[in-house]
Every structure is written in structure tokens, then in C-alpha cells.
N, C-alpha and C. Protein backbone atom coordinates (compact mmCIF):
# COMPACT_ATOMS: atom_id res chain seq x y z
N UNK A 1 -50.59 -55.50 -3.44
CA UNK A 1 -50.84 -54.92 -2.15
C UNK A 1 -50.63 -53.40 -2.23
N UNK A 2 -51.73 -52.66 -2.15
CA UNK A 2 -51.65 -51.37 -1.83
C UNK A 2 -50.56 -50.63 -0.68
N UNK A 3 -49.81 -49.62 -1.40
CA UNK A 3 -48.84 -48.95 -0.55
C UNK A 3 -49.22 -48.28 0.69
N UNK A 4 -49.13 -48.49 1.67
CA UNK A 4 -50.16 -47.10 3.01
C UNK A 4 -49.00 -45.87 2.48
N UNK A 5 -50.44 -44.98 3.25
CA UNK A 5 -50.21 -43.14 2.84
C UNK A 5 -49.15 -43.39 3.93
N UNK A 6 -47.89 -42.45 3.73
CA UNK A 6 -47.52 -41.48 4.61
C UNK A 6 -47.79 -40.68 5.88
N UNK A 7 -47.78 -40.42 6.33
CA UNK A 7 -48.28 -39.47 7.56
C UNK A 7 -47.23 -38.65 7.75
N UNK A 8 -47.92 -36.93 7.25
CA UNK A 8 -47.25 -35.91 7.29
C UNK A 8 -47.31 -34.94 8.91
N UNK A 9 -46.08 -34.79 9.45
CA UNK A 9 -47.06 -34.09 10.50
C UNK A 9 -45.63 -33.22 10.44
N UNK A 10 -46.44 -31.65 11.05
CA UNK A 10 -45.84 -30.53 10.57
C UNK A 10 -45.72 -30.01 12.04
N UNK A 11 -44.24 -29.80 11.84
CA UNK A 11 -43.57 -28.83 13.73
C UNK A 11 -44.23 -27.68 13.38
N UNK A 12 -44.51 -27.24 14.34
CA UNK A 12 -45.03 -25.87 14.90
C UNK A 12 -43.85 -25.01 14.65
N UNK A 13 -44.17 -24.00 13.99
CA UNK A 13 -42.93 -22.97 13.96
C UNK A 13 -43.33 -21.81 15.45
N UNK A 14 -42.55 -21.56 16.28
CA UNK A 14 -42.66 -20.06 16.73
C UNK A 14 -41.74 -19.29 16.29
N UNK A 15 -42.32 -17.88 15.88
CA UNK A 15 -41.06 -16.94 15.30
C UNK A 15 -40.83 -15.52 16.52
N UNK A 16 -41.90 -15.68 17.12
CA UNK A 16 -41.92 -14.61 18.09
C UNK A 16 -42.33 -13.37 17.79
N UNK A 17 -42.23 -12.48 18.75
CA UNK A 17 -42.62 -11.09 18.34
C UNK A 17 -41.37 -10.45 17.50
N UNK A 18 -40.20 -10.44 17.59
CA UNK A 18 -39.17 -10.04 16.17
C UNK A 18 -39.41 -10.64 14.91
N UNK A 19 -40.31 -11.96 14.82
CA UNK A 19 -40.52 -12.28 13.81
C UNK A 19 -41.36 -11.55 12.82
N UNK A 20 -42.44 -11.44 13.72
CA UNK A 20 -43.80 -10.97 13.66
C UNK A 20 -43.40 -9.52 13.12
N UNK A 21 -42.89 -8.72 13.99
CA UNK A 21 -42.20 -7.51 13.24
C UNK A 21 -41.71 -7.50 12.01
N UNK A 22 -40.83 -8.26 11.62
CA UNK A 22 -39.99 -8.44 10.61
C UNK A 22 -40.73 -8.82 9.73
N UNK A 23 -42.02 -9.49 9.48
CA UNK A 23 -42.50 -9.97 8.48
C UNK A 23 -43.33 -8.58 8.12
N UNK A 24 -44.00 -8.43 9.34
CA UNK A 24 -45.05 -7.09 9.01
C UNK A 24 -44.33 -5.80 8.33
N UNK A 25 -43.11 -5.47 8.55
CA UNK A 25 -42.57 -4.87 7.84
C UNK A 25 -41.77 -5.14 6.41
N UNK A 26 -41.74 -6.31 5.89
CA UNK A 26 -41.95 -7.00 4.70
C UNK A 26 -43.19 -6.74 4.24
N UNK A 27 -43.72 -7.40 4.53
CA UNK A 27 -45.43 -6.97 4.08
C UNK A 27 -46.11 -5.09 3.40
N UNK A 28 -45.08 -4.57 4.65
CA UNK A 28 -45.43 -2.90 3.95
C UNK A 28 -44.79 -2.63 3.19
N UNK A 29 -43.24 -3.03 3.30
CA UNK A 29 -42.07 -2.57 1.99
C UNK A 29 -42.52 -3.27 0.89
N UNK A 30 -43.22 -4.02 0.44
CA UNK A 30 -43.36 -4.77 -0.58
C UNK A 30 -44.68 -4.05 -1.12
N UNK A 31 -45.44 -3.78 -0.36
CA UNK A 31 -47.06 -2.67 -0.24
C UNK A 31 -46.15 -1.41 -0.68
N UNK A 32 -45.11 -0.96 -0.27
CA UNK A 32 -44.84 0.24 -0.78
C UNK A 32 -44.14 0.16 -2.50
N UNK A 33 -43.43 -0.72 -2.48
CA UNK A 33 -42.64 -0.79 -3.93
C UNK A 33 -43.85 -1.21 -4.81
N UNK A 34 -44.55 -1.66 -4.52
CA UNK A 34 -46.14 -2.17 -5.77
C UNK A 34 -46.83 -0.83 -5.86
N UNK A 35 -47.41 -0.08 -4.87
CA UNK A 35 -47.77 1.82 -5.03
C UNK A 35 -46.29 2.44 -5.58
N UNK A 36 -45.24 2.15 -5.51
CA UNK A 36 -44.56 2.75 -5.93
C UNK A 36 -44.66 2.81 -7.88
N UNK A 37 -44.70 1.57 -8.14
CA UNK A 37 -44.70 0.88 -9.35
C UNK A 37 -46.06 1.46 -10.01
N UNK A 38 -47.28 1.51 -9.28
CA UNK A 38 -48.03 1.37 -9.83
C UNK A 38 -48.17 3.14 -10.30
N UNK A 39 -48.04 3.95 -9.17
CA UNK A 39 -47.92 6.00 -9.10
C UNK A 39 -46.80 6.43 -8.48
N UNK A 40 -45.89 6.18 -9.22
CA UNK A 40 -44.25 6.44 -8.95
C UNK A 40 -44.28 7.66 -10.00
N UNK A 41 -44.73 7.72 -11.25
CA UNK A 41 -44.72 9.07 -12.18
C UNK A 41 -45.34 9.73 -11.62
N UNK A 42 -46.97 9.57 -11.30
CA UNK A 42 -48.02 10.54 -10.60
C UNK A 42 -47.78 11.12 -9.19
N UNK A 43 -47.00 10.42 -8.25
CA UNK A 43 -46.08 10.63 -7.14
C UNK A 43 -45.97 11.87 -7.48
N UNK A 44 -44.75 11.49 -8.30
CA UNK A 44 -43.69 12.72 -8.59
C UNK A 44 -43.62 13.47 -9.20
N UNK A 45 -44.54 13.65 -10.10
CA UNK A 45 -45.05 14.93 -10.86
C UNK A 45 -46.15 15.54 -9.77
N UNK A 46 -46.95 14.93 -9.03
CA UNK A 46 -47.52 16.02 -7.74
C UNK A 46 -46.84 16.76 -7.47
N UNK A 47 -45.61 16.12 -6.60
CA UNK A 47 -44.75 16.51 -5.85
C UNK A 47 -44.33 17.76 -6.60
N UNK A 48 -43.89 17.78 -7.64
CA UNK A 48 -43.26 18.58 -7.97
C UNK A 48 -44.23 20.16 -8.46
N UNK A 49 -45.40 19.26 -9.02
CA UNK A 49 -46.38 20.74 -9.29
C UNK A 49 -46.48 21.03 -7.72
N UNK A 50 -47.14 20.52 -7.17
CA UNK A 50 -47.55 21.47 -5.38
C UNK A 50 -46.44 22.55 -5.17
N UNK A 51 -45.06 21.95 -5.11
CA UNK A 51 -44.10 22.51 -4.98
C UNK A 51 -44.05 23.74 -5.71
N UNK A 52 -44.11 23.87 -6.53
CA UNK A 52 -43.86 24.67 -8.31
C UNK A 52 -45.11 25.76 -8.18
N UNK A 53 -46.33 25.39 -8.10
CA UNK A 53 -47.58 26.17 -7.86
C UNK A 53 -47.68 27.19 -7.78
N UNK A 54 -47.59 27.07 -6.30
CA UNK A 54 -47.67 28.52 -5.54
C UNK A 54 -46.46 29.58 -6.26
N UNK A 55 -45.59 29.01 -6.43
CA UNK A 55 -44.21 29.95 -6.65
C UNK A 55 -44.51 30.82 -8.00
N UNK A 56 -45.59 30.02 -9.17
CA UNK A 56 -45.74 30.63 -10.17
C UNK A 56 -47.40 30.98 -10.09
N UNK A 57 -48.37 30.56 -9.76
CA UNK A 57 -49.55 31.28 -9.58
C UNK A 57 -49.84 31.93 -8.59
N UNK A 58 -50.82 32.84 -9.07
CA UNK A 58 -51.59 34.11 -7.67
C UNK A 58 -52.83 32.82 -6.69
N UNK A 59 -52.51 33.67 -5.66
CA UNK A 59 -53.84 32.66 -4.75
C UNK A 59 -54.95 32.98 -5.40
N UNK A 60 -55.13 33.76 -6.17
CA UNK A 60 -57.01 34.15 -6.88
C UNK A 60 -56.58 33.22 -8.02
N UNK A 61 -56.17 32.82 -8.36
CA UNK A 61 -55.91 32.21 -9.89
C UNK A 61 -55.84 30.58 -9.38
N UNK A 62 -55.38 30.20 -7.74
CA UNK A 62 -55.16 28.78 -7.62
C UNK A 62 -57.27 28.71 -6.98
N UNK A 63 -57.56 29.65 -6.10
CA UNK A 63 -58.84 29.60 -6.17
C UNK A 63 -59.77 29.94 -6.99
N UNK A 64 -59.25 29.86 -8.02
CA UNK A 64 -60.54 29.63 -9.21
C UNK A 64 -60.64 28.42 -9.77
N UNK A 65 -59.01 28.03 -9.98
CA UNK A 65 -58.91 26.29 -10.60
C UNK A 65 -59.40 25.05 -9.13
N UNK A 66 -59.32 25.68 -8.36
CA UNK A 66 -59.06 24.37 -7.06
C UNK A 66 -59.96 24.75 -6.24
N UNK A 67 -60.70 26.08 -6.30
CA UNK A 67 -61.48 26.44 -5.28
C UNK A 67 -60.76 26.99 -3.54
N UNK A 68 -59.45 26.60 -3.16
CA UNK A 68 -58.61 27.13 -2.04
C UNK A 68 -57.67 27.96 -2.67
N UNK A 69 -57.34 29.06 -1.71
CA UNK A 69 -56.07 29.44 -2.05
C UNK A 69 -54.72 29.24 -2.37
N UNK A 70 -54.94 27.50 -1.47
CA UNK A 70 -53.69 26.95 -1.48
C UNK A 70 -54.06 25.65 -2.25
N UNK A 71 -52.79 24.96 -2.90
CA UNK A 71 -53.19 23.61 -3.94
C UNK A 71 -52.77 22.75 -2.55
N UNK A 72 -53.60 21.45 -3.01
CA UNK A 72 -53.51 20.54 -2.26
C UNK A 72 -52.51 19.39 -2.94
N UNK A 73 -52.23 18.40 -2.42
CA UNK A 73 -51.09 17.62 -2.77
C UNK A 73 -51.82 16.31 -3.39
N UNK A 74 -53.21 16.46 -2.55
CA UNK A 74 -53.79 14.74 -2.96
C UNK A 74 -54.66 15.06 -4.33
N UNK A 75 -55.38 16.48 -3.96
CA UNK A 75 -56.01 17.00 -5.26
C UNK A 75 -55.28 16.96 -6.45
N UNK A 76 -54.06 17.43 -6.81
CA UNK A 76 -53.36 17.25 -7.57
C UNK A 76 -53.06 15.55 -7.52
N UNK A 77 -52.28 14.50 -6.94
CA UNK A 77 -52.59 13.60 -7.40
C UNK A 77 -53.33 12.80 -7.95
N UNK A 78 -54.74 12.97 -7.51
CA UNK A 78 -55.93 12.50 -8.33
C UNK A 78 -56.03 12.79 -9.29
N UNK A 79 -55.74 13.90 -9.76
CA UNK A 79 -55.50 14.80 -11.52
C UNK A 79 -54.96 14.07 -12.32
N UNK A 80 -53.54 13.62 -11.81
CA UNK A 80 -52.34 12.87 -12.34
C UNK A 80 -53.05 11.71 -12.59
N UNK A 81 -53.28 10.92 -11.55
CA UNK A 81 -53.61 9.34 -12.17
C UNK A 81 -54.82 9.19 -12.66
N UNK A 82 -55.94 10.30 -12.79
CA UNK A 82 -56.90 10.10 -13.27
C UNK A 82 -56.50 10.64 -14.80
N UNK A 83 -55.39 11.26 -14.90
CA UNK A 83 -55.05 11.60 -16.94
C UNK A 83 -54.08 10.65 -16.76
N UNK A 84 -53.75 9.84 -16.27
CA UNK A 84 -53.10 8.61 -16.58
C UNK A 84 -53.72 7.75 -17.36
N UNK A 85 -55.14 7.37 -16.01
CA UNK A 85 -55.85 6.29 -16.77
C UNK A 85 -56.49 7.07 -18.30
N UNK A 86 -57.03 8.15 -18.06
CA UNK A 86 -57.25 8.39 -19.44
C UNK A 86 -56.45 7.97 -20.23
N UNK A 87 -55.04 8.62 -20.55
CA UNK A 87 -54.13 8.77 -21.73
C UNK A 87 -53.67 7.16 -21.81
N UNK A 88 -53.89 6.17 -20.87
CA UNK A 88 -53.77 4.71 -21.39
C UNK A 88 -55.17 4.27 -22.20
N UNK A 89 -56.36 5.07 -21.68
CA UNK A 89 -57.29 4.42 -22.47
C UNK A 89 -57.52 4.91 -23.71
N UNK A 90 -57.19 5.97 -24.17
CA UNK A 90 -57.59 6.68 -25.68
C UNK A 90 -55.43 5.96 -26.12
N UNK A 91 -54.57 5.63 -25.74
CA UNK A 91 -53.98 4.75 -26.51
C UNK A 91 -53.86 3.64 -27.35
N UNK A 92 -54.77 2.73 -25.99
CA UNK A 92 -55.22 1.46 -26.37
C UNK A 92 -56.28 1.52 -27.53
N UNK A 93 -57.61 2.40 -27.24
CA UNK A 93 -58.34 2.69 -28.68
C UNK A 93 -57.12 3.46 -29.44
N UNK A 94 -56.71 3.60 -29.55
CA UNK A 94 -55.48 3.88 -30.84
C UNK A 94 -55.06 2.95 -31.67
N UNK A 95 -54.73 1.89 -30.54
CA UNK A 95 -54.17 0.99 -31.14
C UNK A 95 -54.93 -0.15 -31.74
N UNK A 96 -55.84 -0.10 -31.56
CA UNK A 96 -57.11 -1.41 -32.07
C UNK A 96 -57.21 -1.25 -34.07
């Protein structure tokens, strides 16, 4: 004689709107530590050239490399992780 199935039946959770908060802000801290992980060097080497920049170049010398007088923060990041991905890809052909 065949066993009968089970019957699963599942309570309704409510978590509310503090829940709802609390998760959504899980959701970003966890979104932030994975960007962190992923341009945590490129971050912070921006950070630190933007900073550094101006203090050691002329505005005619940052508008010749960047085209503005002033360096931008995202321009320079894109620099960074785009010789990131380079310098991982001429490694890996290194290593073959």
C-alpha cells in the first residue's frame, strides 16, 4: 500500500515595514562590501590621486591630460579599473 504525500502548508510570515527596512538595508550593505571587494584598490587609489593632483599639477597641464582644468574623481576611476582589467589580462597571458 502506497504511503499518501504529506501536505505542506506554509504560515504567512508578516515582517512589517521595520522588517522591510532592515532587510533593504542588508541588501545594500552586502551591495556595498561586494563593490567594495570588487574596486576597493581602484577606490582608493582615485581617492587619493584626485586629492594629490591638483596639489602637484598646473591647471594647463591637468587640461591637456583630461581636457578640464580640474580632474574628475570618476574619470580617474575608470583609468584605475580599466589598467586593472588590463594588468590581469596581460598576467594571465603570462602565465599560459
Amino acid at each position: 500500500m502506497p504511503m499518501p504525500i504529506p501536505e505542506f502548508r506554509f504560515r504567512s510570515m508578516r515582517i512589517g515595514p521595520l522588517g522591510v527596512a532592515v532587510a533593504g538595508l542588508t541588501l545594500l550593505a552586502a551591495g556595498a562590501v561586494m563593490l567594495l571587494l570588487l574596486f576597493g584598490k581602484a577606490l582608493l587609489l582615485s581617492a587619493v590621486v584626485s586629492w594629490v593632483w591638483p596639489r602637484v599639477f598646473s591647471p594647463e597641464f591637468t587640461r591637456v591630460i583630461f581636457g578640464t582644468e580640474t580632474i574628475s574623481f570618476w574619470k580617474v576611476l575608470l583609468l584605475f579599473v580599466l589598467a586593472g582589467v588590463v594588468v590581469s589580462l596581460l598576467r594571465r597571458r603570462r602565465e599560459r
